[in-house]
C-alpha atoms as a PDB file:
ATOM      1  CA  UNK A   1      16.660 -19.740   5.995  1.00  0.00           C
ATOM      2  CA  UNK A   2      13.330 -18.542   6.994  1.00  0.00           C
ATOM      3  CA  UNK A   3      11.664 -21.493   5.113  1.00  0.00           C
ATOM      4  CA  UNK A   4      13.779 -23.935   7.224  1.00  0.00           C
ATOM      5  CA  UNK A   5      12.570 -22.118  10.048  1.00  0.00           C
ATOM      6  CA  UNK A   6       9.147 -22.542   8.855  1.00  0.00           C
ATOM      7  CA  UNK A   7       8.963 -25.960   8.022  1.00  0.00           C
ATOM      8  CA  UNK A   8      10.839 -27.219  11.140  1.00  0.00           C
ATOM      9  CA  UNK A   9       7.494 -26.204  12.962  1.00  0.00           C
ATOM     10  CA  UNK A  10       6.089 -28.678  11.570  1.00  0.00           C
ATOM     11  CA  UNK A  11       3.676 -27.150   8.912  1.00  0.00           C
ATOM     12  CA  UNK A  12       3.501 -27.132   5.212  1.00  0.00           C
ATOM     13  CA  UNK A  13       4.930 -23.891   3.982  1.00  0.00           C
ATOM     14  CA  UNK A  14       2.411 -22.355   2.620  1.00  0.00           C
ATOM     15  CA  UNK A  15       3.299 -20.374  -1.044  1.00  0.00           C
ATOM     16  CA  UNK A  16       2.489 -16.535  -0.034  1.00  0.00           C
ATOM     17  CA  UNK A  17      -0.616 -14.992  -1.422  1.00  0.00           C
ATOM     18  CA  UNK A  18      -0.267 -13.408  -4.996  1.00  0.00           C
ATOM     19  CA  UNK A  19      -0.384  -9.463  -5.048  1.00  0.00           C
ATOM     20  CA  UNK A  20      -1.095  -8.017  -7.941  1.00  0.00           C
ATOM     21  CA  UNK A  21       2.206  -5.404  -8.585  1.00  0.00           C
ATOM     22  CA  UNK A  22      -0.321  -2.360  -9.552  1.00  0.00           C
ATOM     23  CA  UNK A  23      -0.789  -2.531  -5.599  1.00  0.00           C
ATOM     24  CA  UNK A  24       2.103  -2.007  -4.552  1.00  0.00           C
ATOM     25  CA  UNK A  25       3.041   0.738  -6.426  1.00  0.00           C
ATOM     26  CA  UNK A  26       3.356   4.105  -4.179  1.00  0.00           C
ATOM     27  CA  UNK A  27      -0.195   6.727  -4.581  1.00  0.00           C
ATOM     28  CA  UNK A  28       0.938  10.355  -5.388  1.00  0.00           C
ATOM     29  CA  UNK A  29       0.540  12.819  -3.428  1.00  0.00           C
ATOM     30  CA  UNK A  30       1.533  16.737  -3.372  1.00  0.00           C
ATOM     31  CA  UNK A  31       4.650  16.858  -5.775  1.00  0.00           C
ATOM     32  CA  UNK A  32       5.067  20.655  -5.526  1.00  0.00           C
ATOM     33  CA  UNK A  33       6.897  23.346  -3.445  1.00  0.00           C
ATOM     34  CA  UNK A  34       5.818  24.197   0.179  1.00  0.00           C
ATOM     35  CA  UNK A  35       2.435  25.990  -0.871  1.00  0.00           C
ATOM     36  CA  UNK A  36       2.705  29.763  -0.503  1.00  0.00           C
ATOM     37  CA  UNK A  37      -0.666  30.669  -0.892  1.00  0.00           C
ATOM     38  CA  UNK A  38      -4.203  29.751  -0.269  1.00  0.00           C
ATOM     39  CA  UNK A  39      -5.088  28.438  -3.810  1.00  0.00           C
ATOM     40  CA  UNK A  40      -1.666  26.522  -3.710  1.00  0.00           C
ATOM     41  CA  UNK A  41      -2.841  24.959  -0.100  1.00  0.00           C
ATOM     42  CA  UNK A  42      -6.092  23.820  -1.209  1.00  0.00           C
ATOM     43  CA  UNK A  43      -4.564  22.216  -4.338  1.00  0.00           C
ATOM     44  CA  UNK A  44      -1.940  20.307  -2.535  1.00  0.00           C
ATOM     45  CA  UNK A  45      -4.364  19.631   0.708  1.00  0.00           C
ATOM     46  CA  UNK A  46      -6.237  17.421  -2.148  1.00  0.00           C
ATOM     47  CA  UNK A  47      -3.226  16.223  -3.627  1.00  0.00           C
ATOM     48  CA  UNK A  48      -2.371  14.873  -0.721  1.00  0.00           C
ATOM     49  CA  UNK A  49      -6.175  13.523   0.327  1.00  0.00           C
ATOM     50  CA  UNK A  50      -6.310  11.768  -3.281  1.00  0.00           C
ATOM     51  CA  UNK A  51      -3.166   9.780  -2.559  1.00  0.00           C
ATOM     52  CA  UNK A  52      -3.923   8.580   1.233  1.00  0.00           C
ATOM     53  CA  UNK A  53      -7.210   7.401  -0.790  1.00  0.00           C
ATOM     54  CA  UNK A  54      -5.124   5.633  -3.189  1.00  0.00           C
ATOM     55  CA  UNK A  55      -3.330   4.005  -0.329  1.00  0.00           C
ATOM     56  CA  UNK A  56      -6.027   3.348   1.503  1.00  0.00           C
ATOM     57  CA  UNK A  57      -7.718   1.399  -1.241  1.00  0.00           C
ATOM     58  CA  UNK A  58      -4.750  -0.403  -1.969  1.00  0.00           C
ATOM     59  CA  UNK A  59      -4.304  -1.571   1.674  1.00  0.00           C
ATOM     60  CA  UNK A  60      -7.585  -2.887   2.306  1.00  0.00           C
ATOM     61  CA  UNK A  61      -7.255  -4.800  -1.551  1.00  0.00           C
ATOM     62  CA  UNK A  62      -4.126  -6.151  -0.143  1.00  0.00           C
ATOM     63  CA  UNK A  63      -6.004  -7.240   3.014  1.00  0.00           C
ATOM     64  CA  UNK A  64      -8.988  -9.048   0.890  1.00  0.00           C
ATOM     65  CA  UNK A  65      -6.388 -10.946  -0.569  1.00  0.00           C
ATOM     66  CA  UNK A  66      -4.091 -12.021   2.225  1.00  0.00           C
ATOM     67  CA  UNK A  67      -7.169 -12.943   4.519  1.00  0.00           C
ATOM     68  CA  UNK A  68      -9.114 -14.639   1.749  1.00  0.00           C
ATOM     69  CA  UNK A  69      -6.451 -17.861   2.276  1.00  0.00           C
END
């Protein structure tokens, strides 16, 4: 339906850019129990740091691609 929509604009659809599926895959982050002591903190603060990197560098791939059309 959303094609019909599309097309009745007046424009060509366009075929959507191709994502590679590796980037969309979800980043890990902590996995573990509510941390209970320093040490545990520290390890799940970079848990946690790692994956919004992951995400991150996924996103702005993502954006490469979609604004490179």
């Amino acid at each position: 339906m959303a094609t019909v929509a599309l097309t009745a604009c007046g424009s060509k659809p366009v075929a959507p850019p191709v994502i590679p599926a590796d980037l969309l895959t979800p980043c890990a982050g902590w996995q573990g129990p509510v941390p209970s002591s320093e040490g545990q903190f520290a390890r799940a603060a970079l848990a946690e740091k790692t994956g919004r990197l992951c995400a991150n560098e996924k996103l702005a791939s993502i954006g490469e691609i979609v604004s490179a059309r």
